[in-house]
PDB file of N, CA and C in Angstrom:
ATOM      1  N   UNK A   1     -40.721  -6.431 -11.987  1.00  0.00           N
ATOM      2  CA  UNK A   1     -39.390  -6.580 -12.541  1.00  0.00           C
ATOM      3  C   UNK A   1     -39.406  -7.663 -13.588  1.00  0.00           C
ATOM      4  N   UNK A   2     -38.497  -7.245 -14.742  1.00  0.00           N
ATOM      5  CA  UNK A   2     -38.677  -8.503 -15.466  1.00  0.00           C
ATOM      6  C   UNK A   2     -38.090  -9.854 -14.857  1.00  0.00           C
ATOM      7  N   UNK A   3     -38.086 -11.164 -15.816  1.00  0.00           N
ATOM      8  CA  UNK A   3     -37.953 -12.161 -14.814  1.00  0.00           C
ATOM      9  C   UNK A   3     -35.991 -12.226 -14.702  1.00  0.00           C
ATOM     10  N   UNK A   4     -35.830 -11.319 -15.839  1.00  0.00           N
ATOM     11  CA  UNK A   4     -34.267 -12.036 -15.556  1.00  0.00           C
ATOM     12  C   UNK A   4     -33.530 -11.005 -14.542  1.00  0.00           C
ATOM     13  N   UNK A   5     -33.920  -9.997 -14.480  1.00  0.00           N
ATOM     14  CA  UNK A   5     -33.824  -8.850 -12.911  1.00  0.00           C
ATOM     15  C   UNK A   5     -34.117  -9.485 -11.350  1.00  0.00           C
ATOM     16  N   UNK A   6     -35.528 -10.199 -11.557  1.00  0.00           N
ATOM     17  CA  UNK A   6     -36.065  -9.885 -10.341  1.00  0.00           C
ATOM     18  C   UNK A   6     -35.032 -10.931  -9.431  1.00  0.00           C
ATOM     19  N   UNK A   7     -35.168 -10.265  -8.225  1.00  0.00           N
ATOM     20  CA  UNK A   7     -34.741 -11.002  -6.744  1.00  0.00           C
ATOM     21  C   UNK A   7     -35.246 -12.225  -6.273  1.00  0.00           C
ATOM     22  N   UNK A   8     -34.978 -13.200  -6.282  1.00  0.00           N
ATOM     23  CA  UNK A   8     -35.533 -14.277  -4.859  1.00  0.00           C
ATOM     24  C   UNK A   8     -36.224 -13.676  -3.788  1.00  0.00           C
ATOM     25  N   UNK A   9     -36.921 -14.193  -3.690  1.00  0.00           N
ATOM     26  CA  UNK A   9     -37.978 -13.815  -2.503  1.00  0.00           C
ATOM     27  C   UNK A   9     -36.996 -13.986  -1.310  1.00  0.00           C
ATOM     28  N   UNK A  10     -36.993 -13.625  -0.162  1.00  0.00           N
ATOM     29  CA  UNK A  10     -36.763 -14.067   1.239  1.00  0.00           C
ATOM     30  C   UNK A  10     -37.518 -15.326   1.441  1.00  0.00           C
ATOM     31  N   UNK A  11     -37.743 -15.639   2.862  1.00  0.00           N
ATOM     32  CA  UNK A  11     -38.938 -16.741   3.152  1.00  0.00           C
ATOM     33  C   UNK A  11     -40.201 -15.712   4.218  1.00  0.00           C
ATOM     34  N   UNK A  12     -39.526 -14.072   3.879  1.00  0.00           N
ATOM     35  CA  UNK A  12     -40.538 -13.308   4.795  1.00  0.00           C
ATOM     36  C   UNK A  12     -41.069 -12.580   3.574  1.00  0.00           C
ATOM     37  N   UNK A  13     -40.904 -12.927   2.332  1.00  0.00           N
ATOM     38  CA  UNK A  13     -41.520 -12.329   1.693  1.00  0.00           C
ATOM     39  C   UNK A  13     -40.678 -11.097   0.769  1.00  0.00           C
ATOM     40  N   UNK A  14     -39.928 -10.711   1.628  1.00  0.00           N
ATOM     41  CA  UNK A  14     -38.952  -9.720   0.856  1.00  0.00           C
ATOM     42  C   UNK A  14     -38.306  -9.773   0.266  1.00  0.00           C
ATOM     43  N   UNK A  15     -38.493  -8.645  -0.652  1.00  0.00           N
ATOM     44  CA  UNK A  15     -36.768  -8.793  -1.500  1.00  0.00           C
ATOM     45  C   UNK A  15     -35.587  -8.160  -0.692  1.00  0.00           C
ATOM     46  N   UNK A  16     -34.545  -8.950  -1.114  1.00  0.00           N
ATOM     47  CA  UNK A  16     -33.524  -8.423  -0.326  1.00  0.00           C
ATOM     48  C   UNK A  16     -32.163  -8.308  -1.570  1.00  0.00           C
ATOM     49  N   UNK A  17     -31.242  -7.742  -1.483  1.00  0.00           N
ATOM     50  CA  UNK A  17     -30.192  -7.273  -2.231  1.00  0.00           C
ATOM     51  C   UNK A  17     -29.228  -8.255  -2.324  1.00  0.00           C
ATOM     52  N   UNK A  18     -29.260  -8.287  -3.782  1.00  0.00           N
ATOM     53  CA  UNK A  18     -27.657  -9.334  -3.522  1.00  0.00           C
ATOM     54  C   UNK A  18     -27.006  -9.247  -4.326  1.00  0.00           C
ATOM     55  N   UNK A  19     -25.555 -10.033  -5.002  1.00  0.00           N
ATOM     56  CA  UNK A  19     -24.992  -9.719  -5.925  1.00  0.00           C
ATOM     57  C   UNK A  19     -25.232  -9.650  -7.647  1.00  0.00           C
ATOM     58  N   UNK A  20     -26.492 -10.001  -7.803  1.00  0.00           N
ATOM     59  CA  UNK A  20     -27.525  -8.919  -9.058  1.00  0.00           C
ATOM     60  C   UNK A  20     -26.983  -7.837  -8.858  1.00  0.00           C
ATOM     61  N   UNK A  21     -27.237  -6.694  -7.460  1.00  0.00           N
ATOM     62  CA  UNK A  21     -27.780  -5.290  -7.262  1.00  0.00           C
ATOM     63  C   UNK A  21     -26.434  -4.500  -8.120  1.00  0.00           C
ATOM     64  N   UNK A  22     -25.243  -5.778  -8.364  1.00  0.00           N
ATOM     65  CA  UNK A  22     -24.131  -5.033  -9.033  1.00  0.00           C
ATOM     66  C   UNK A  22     -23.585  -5.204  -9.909  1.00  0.00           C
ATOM     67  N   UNK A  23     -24.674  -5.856 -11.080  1.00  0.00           N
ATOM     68  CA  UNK A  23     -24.766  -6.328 -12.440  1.00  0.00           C
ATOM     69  C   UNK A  23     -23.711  -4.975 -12.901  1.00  0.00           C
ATOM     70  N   UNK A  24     -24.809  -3.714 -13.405  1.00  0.00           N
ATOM     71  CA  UNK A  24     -24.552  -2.466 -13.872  1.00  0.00           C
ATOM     72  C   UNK A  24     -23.512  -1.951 -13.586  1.00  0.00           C
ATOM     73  N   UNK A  25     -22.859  -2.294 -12.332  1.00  0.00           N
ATOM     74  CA  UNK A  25     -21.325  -1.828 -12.014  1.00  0.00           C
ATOM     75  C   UNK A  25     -20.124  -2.605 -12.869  1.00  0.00           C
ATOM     76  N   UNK A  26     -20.770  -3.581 -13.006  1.00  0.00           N
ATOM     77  CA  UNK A  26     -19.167  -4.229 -13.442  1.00  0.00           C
ATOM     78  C   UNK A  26     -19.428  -3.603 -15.306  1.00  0.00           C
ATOM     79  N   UNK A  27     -20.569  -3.482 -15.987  1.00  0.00           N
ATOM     80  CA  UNK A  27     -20.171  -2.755 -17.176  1.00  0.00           C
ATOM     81  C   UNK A  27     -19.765  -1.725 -17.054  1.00  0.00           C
ATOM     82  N   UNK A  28     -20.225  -0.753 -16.235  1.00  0.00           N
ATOM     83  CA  UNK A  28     -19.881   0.430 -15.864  1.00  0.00           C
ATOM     84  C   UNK A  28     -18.490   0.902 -15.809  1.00  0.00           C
ATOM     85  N   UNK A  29     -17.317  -0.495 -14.975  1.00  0.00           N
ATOM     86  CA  UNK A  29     -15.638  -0.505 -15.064  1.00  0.00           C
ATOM     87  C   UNK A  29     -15.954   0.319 -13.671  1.00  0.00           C
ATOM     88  N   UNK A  30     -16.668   0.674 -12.750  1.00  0.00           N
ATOM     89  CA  UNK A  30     -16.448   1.226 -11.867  1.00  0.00           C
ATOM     90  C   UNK A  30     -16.310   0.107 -10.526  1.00  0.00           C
ATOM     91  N   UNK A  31     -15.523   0.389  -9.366  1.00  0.00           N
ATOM     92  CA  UNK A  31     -15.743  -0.299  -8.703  1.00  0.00           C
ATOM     93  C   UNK A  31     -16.140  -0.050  -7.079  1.00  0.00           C
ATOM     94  N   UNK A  32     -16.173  -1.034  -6.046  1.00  0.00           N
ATOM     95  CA  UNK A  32     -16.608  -0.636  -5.085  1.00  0.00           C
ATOM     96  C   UNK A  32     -15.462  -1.355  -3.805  1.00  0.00           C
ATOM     97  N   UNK A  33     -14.155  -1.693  -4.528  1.00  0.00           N
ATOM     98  CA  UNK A  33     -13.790  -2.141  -3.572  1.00  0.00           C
ATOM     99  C   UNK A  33     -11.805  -1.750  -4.854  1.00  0.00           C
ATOM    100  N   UNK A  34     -11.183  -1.162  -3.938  1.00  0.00           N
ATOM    101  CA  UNK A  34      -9.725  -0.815  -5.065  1.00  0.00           C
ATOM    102  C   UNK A  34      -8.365  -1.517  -4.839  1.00  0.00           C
ATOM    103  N   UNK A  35      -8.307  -1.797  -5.921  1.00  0.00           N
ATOM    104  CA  UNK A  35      -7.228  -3.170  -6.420  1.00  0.00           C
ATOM    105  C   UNK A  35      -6.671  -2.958  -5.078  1.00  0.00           C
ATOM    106  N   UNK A  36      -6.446  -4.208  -4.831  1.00  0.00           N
ATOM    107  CA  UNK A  36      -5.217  -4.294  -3.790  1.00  0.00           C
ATOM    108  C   UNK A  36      -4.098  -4.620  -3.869  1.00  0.00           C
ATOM    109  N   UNK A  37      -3.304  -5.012  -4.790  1.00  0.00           N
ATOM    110  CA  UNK A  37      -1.995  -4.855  -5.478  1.00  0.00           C
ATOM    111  C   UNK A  37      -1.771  -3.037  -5.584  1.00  0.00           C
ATOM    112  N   UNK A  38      -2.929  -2.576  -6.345  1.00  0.00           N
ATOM    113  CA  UNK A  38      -2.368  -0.719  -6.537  1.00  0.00           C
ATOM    114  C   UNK A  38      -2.653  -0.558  -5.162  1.00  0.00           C
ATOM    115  N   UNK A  39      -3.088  -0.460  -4.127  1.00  0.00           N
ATOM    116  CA  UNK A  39      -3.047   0.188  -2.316  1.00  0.00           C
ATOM    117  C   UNK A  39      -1.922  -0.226  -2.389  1.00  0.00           C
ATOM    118  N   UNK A  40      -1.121  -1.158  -2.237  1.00  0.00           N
ATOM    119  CA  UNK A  40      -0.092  -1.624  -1.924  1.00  0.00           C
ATOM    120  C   UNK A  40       0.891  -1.086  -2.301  1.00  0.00           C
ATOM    121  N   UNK A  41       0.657  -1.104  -3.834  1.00  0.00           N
ATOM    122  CA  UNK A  41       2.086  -0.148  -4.569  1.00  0.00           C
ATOM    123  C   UNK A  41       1.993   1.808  -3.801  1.00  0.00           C
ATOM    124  N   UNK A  42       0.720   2.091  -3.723  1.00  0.00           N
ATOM    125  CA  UNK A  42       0.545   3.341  -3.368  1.00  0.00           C
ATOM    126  C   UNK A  42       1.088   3.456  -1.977  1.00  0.00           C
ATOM    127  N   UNK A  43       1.070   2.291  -0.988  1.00  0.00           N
ATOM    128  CA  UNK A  43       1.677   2.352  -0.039  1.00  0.00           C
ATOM    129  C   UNK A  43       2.923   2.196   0.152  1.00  0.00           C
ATOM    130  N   UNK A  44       3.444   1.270  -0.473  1.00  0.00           N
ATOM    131  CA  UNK A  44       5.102   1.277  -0.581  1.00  0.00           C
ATOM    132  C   UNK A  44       5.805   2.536  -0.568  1.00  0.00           C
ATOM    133  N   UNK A  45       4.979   3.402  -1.850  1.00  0.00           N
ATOM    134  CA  UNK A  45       5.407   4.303  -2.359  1.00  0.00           C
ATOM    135  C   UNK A  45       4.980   5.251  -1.206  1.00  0.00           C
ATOM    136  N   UNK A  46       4.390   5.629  -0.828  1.00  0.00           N
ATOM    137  CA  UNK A  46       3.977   6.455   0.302  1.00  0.00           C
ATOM    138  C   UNK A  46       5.453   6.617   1.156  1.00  0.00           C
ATOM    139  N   UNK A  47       5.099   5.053   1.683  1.00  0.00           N
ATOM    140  CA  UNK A  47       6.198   5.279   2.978  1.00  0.00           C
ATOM    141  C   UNK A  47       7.586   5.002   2.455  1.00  0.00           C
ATOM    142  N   UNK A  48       8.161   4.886   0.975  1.00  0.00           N
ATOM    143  CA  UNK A  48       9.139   5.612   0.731  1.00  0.00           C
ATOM    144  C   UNK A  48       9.738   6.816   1.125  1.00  0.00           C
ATOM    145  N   UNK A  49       8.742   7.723   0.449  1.00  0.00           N
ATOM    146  CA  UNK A  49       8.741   8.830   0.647  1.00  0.00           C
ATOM    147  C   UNK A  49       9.062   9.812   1.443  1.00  0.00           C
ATOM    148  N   UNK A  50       8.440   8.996   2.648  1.00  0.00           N
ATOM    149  CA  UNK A  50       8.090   9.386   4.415  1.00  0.00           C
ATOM    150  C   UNK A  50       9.666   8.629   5.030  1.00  0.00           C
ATOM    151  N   UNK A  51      10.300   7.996   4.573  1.00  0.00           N
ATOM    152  CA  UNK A  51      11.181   7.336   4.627  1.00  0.00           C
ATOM    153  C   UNK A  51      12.862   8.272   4.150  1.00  0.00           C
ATOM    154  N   UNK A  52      12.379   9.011   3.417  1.00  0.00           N
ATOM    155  CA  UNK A  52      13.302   9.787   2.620  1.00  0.00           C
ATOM    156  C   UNK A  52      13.510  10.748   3.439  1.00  0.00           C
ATOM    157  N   UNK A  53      12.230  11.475   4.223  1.00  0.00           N
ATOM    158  CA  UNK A  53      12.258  12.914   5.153  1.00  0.00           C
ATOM    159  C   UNK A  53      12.582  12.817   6.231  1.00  0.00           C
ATOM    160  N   UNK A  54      12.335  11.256   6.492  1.00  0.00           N
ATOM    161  CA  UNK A  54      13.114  11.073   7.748  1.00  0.00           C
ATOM    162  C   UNK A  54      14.429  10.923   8.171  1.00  0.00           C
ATOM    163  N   UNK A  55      14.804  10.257   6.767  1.00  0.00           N
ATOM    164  CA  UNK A  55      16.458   9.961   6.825  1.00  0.00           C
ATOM    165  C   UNK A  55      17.293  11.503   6.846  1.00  0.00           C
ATOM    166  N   UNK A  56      16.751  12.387   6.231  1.00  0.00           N
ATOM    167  CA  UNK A  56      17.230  13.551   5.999  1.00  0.00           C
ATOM    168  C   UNK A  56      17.333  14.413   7.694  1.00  0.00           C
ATOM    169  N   UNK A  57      16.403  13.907   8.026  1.00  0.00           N
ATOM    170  CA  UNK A  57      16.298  14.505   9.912  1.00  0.00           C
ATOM    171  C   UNK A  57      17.652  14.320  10.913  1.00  0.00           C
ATOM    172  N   UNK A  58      18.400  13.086  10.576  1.00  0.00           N
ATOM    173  CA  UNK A  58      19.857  12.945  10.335  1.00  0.00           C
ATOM    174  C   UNK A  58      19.449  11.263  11.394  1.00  0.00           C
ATOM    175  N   UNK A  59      20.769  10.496  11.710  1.00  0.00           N
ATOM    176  CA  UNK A  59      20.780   9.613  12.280  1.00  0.00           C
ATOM    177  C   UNK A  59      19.779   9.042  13.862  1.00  0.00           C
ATOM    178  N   UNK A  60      20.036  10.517  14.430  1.00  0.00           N
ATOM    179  CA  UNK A  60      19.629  10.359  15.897  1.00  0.00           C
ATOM    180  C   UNK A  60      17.905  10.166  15.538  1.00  0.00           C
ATOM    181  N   UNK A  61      16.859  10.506  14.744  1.00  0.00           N
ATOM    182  CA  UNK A  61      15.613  10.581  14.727  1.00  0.00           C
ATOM    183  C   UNK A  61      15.482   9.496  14.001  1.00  0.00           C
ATOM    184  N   UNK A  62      15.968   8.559  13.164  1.00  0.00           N
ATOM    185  CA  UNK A  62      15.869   7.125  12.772  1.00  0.00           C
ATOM    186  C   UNK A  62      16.504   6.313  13.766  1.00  0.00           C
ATOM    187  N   UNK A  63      17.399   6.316  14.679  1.00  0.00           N
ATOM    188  CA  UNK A  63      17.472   5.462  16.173  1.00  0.00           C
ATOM    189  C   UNK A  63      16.294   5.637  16.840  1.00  0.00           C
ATOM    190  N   UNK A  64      15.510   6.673  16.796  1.00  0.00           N
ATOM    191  CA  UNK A  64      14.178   7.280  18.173  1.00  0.00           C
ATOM    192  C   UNK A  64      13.278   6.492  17.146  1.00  0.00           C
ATOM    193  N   UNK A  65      13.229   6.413  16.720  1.00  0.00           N
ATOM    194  CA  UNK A  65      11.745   5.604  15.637  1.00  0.00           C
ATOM    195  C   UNK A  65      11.610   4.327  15.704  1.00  0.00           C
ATOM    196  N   UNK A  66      13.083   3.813  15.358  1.00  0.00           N
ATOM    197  CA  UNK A  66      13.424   2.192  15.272  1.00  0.00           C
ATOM    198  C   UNK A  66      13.861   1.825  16.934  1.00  0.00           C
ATOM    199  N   UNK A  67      13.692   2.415  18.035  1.00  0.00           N
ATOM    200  CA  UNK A  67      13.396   2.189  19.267  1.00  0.00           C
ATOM    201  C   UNK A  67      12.256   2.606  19.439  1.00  0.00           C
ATOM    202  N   UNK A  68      11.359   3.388  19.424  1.00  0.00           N
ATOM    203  CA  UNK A  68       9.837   3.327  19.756  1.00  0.00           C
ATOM    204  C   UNK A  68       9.072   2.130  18.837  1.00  0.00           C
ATOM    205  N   UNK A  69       9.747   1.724  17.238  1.00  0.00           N
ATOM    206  CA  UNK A  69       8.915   0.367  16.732  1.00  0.00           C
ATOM    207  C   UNK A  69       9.214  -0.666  18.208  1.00  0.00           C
ATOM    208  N   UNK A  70      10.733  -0.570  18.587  1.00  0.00           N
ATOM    209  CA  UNK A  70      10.784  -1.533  19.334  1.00  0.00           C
ATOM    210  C   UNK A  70      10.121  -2.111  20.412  1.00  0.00           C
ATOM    211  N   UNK A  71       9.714  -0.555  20.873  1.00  0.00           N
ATOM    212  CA  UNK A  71       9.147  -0.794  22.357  1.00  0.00           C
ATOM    213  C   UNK A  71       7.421  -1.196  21.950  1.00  0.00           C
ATOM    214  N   UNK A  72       7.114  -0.700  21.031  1.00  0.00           N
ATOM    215  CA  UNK A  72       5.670  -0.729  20.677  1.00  0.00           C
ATOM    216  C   UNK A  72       5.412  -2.270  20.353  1.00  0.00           C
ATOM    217  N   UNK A  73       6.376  -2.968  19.833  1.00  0.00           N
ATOM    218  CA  UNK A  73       6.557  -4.262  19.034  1.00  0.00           C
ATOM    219  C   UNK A  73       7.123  -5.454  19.474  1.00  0.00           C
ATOM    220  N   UNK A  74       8.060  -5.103  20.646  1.00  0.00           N
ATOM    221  CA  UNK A  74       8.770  -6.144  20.832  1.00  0.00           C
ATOM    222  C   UNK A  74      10.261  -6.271  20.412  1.00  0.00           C
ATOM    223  N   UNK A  75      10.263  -6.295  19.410  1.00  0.00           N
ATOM    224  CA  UNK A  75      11.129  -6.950  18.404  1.00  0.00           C
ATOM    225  C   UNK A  75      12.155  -7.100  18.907  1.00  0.00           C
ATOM    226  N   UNK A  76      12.961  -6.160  19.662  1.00  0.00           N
ATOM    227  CA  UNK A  76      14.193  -6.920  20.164  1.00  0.00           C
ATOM    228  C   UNK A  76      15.196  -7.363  19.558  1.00  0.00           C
ATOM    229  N   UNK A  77      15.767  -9.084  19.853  1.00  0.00           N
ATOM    230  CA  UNK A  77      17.033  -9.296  19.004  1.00  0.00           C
ATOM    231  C   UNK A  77      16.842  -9.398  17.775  1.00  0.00           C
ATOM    232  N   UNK A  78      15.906  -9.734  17.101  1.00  0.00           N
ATOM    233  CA  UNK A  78      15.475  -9.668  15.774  1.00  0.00           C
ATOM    234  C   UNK A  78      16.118  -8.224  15.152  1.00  0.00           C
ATOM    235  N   UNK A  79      15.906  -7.154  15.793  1.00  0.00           N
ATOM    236  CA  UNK A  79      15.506  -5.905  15.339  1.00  0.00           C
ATOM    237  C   UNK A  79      17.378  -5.653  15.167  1.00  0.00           C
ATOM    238  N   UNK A  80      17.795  -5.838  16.578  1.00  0.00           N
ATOM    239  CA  UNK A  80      19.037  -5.691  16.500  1.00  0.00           C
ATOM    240  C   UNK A  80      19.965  -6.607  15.506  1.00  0.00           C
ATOM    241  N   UNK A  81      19.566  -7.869  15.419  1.00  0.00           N
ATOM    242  CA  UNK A  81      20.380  -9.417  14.070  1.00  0.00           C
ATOM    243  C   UNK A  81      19.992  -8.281  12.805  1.00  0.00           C
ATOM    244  N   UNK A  82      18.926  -7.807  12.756  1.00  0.00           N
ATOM    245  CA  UNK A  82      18.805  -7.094  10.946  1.00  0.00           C
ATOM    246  C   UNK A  82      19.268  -5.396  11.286  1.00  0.00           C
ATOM    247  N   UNK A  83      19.849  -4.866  11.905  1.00  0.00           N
ATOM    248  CA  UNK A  83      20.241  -3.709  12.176  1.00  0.00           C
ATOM    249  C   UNK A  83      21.893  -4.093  12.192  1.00  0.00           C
ATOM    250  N   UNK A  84      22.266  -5.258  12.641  1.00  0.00           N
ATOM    251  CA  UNK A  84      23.342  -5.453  12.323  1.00  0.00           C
ATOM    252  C   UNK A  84      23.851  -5.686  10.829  1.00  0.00           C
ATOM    253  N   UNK A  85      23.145  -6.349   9.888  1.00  0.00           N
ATOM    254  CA  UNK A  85      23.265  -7.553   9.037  1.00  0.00           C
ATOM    255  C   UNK A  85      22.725  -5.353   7.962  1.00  0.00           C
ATOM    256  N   UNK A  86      22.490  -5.124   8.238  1.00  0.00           N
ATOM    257  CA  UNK A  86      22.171  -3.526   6.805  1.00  0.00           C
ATOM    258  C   UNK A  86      23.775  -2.845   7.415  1.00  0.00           C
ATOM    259  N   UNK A  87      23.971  -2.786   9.046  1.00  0.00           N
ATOM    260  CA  UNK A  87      25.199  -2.131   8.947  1.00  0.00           C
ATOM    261  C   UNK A  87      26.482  -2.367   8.177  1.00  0.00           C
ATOM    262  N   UNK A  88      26.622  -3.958   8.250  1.00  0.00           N
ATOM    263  CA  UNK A  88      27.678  -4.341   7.700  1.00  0.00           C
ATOM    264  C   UNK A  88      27.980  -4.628   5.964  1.00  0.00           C
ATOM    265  N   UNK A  89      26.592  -3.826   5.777  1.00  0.00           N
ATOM    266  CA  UNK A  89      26.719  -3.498   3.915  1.00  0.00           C
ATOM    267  C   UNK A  89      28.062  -2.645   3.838  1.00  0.00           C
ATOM    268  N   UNK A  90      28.565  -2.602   2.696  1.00  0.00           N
ATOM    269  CA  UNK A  90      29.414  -2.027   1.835  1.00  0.00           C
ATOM    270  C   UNK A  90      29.138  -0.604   1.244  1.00  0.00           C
ATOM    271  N   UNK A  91      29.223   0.676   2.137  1.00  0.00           N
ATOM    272  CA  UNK A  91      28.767   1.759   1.505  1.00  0.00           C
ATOM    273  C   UNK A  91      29.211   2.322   0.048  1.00  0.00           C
ATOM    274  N   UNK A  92      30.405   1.897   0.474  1.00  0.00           N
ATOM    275  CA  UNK A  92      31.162   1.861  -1.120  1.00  0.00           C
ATOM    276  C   UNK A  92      30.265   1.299  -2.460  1.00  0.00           C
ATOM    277  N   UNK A  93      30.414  -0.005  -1.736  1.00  0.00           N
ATOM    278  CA  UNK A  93      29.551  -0.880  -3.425  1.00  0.00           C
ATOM    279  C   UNK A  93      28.048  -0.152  -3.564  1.00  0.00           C
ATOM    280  N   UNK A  94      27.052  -0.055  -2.428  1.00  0.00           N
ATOM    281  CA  UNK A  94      26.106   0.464  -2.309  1.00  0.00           C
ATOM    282  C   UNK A  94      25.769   1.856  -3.612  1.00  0.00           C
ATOM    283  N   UNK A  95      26.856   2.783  -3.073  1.00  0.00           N
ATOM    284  CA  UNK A  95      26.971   4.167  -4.179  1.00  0.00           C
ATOM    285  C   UNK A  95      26.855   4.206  -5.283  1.00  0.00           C
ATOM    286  N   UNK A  96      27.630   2.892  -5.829  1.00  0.00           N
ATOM    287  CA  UNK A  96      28.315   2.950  -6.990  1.00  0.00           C
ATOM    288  C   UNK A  96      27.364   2.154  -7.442  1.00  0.00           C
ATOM    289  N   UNK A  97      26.629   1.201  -7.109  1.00  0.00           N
ATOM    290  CA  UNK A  97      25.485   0.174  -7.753  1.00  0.00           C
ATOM    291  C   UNK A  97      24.044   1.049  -7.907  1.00  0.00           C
ATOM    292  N   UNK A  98      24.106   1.993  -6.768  1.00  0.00           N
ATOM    293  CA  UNK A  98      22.971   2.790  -6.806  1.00  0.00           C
ATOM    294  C   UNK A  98      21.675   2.133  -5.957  1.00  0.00           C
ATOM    295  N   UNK A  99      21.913   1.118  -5.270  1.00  0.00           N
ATOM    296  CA  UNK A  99      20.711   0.823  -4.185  1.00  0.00           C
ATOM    297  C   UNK A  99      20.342   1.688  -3.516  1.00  0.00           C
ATOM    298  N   UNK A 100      21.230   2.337  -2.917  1.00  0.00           N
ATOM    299  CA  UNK A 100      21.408   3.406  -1.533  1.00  0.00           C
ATOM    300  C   UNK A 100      19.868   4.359  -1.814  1.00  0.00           C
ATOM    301  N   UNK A 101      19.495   4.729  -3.358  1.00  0.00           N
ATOM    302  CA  UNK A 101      18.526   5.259  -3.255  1.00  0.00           C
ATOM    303  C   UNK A 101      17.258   4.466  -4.578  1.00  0.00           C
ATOM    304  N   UNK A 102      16.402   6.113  -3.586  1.00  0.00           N
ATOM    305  CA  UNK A 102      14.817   5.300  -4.530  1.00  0.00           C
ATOM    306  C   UNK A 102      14.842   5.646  -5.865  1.00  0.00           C
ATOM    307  N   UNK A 103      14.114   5.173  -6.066  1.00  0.00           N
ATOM    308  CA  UNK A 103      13.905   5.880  -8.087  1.00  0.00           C
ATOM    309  C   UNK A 103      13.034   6.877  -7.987  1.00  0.00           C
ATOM    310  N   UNK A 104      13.455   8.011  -8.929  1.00  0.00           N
ATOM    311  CA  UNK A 104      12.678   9.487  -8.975  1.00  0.00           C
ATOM    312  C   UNK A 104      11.131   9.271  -9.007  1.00  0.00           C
ATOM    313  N   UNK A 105      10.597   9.708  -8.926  1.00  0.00           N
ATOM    314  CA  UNK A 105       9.224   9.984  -8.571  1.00  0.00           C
ATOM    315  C   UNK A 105       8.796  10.404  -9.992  1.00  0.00           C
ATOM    316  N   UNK A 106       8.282   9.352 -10.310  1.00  0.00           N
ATOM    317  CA  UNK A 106       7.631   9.033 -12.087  1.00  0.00           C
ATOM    318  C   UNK A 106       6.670  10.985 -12.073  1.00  0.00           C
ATOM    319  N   UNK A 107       6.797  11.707 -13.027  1.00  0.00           N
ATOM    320  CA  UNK A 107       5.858  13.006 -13.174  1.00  0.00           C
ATOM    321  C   UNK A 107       4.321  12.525 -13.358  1.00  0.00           C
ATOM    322  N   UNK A 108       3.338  13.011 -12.628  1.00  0.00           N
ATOM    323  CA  UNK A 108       1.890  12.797 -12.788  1.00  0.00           C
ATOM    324  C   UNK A 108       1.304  12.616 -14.172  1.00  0.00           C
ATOM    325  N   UNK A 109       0.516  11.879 -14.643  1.00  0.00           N
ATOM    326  CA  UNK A 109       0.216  11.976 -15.981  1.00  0.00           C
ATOM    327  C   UNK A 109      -1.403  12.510 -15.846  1.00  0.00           C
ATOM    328  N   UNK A 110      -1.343  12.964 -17.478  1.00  0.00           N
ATOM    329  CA  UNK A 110      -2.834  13.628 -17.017  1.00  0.00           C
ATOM    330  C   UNK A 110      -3.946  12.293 -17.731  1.00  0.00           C
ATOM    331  N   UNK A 111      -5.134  11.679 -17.248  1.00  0.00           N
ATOM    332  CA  UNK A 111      -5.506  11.434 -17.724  1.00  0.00           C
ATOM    333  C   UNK A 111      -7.043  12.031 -18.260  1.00  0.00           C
ATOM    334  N   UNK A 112      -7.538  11.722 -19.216  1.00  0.00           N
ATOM    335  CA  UNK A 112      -8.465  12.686 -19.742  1.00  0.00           C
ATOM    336  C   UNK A 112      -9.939  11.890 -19.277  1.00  0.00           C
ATOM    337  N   UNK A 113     -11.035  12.342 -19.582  1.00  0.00           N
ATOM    338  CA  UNK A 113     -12.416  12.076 -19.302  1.00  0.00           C
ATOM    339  C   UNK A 113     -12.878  10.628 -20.541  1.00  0.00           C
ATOM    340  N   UNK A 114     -13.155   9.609 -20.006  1.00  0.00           N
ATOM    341  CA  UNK A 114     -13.632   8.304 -20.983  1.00  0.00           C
ATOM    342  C   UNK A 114     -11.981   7.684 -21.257  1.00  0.00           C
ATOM    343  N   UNK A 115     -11.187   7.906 -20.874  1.00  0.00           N
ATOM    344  CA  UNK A 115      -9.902   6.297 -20.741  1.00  0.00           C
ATOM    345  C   UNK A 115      -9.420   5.896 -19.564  1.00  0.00           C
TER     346      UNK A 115
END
């Protein structure tokens, strides 16, 4: 190997792999580990979503959910202080400000081969 490649020896003699072995990746723009800010947004967005189909299932199957988090979790008066504190929103102002819902679901873009 040339000298600016090669590995450190071990003290058994071997070469062993290290963060050299991923010189070529980082020109490359490829990676081996994915943003974790975008998982995050992809997850938000996920369980939006999953959030939307449920609400639509009607009231009684979002009580059975937010009592099985409970039982699974604990949570308890907590669960009930912030179940109180969303009831006593303003459905009215809610409508009309437009919180009540998510934002449309941006259309897929295409991206092409090399950007």
């Amino acid at each position: 190997m040339p000298p600016e490649t090669a590995r450190p020896e071990s003290a058994g003699g071997a070469n062993r792999p290290g963060l050299g072995d991923f010189r070529g990746q980082r020109k490359s723009g490829s990676s081996l580990i994915q943003n974790p800010n975008r998982a995050q947004a992809q997850r938000r967005l996920r369980r939006q979503r999953l959030v939307e189909q449920v609400h639509c299932l009607g009231a009684r199957v979002v009580f059975e959910l937010l009592d099985e988090i409970d039982r699974h979790d604990g949570l308890g008066d907590d669960l009930d202080r912030r179940l109180a504190r969303y009831a006593g929103l303003g459905v009215d102002i809610l409508r009309a400000l437009g919180p009540d819902r998510f934002p449309p679901v941006p259309p897929p873009r295409l991206v092409e081969d090399g950007q």
